[in-house]
N, C-alpha and C. Protein backbone atom coordinates (compact mmCIF):
# COMPACT_ATOMS: atom_id res chain seq x y z
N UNK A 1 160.25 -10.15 26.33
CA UNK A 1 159.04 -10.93 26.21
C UNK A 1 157.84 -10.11 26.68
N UNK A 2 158.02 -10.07 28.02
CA UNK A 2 156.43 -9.33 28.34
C UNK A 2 157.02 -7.63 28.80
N UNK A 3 157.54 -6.66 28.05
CA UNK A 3 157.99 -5.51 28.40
C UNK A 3 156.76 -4.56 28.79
N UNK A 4 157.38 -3.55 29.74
CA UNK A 4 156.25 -2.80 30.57
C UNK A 4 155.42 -3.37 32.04
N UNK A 5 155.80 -4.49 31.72
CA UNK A 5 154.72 -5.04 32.66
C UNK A 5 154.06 -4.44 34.09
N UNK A 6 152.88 -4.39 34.25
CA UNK A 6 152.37 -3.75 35.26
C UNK A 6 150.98 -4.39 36.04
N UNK A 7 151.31 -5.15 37.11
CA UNK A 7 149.86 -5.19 37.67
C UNK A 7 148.82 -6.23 36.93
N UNK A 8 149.71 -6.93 36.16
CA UNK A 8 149.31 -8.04 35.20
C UNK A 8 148.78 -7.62 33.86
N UNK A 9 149.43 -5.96 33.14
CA UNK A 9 148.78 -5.20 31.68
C UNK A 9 150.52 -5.00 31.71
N UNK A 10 150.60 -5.57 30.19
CA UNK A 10 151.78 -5.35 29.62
C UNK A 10 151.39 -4.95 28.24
N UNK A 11 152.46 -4.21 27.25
CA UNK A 11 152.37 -3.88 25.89
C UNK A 11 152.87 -5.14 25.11
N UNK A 12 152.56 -5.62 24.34
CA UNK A 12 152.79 -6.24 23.23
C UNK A 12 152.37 -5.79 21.78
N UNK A 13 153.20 -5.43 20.94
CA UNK A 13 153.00 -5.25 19.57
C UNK A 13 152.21 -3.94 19.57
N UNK A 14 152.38 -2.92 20.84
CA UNK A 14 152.03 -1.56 20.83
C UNK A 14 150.41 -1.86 21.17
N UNK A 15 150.08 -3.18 21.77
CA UNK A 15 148.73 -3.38 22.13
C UNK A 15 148.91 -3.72 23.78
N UNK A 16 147.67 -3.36 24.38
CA UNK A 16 147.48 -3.86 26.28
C UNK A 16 147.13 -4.89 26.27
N UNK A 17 147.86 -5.53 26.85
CA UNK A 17 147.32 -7.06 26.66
C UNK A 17 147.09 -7.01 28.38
N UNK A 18 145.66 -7.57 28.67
CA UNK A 18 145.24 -8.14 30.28
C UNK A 18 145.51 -9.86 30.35
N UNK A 19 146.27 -9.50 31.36
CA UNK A 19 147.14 -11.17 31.89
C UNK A 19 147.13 -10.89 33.12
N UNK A 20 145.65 -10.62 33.64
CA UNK A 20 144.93 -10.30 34.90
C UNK A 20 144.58 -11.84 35.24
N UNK A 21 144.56 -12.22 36.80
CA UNK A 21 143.67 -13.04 36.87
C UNK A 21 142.24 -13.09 36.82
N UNK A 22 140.85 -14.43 37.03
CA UNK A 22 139.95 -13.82 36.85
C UNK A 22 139.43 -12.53 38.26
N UNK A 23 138.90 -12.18 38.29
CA UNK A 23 138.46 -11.23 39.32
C UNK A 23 137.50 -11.91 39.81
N UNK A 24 136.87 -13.15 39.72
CA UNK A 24 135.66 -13.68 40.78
C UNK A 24 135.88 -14.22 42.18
N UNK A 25 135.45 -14.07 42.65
CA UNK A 25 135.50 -14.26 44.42
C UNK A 25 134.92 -15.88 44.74
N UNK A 26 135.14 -16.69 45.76
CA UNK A 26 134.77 -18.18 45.61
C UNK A 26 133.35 -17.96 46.11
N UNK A 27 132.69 -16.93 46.51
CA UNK A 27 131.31 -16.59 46.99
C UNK A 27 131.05 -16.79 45.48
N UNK A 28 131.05 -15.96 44.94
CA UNK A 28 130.36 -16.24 43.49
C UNK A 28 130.87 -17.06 42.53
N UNK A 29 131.70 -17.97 42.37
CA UNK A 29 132.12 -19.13 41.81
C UNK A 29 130.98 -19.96 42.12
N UNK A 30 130.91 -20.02 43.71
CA UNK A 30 129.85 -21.50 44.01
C UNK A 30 128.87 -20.56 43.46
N UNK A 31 128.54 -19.48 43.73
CA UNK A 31 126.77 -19.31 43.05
C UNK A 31 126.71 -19.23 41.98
N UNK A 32 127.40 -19.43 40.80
CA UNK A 32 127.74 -19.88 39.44
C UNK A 32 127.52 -21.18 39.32
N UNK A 33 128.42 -21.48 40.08
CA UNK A 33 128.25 -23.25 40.09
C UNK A 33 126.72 -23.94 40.44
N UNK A 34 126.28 -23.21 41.07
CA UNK A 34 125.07 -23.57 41.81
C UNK A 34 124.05 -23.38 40.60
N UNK A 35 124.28 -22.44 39.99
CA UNK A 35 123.16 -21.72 38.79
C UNK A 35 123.38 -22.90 38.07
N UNK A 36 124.55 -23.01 37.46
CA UNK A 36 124.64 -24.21 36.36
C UNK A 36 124.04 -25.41 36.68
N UNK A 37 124.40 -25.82 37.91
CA UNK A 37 124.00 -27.36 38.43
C UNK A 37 122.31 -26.76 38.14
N UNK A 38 121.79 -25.99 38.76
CA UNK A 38 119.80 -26.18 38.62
C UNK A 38 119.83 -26.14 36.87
N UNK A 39 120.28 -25.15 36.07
CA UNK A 39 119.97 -25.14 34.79
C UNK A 39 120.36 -26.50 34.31
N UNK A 40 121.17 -26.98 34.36
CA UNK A 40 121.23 -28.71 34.15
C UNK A 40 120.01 -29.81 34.46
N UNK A 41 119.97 -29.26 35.57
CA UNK A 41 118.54 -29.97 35.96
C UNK A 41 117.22 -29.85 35.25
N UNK A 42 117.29 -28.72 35.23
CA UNK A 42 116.38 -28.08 34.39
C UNK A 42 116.14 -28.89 33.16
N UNK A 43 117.05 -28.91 32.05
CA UNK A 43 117.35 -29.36 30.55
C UNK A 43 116.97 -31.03 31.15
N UNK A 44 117.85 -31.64 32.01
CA UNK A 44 117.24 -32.93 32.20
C UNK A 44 116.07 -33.65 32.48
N UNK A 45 115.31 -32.78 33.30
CA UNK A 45 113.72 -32.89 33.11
C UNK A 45 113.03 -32.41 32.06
N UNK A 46 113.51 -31.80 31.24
CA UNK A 46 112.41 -31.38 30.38
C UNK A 46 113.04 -32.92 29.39
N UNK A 47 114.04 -33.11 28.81
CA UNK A 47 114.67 -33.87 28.17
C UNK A 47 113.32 -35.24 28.36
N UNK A 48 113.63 -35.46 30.04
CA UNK A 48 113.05 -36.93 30.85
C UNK A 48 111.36 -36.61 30.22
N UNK A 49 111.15 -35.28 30.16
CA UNK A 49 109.31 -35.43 30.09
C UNK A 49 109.19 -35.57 28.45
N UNK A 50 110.01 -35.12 27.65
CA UNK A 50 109.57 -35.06 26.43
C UNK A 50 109.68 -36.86 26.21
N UNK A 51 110.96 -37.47 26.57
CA UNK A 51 110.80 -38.52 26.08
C UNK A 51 109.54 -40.07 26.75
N UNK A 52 109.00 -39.62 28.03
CA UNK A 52 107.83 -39.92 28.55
C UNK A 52 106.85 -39.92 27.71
N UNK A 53 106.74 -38.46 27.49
CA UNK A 53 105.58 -38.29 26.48
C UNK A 53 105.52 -39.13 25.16
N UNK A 54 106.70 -39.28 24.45
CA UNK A 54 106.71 -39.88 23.17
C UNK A 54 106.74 -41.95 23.44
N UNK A 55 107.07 -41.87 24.61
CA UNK A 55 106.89 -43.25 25.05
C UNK A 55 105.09 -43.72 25.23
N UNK A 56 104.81 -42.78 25.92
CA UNK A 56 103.48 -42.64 26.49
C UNK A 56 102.31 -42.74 24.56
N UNK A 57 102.45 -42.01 24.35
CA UNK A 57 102.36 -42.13 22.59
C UNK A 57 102.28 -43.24 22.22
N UNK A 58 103.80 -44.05 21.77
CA UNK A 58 103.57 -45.11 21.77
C UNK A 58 102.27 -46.35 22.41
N UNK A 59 102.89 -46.34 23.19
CA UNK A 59 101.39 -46.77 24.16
C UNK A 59 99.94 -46.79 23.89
N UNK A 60 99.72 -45.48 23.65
CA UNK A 60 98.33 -45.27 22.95
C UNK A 60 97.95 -45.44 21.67
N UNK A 61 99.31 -45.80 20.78
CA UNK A 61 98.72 -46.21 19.25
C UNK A 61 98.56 -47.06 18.90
């Protein structure tokens, strides 16, 4: 099945296949995590102002 195997790089079909784990550290997981959570935020306020605005619109016509 997995012949050669080494260090998590084995040959298959005369190809290296990586069956590495990921290499990220939980220091930079959470600051990943952290990035995503603000960029979320991000998209949700702009989302919240555009539809203000088109409410606000309304309003004035």
């Amino acid at each position: 099945m997995k012949d050669n195997f080494v260090d998590g790089l084995y040959v298959k079909d005369g190809r290296l296949i990586n069956d590495r784990p990921d290499g990220m550290m939980g220091i930079e997981k959470a600051a990943k995590l952290k990035k995503m959570v603000k960029a979320q935020k991000n998209s949700e306020q702009i989302a919240e102002g555009i539809q203000r605005a088109k409410m606000l619109e309304k309003f004035m016509n």
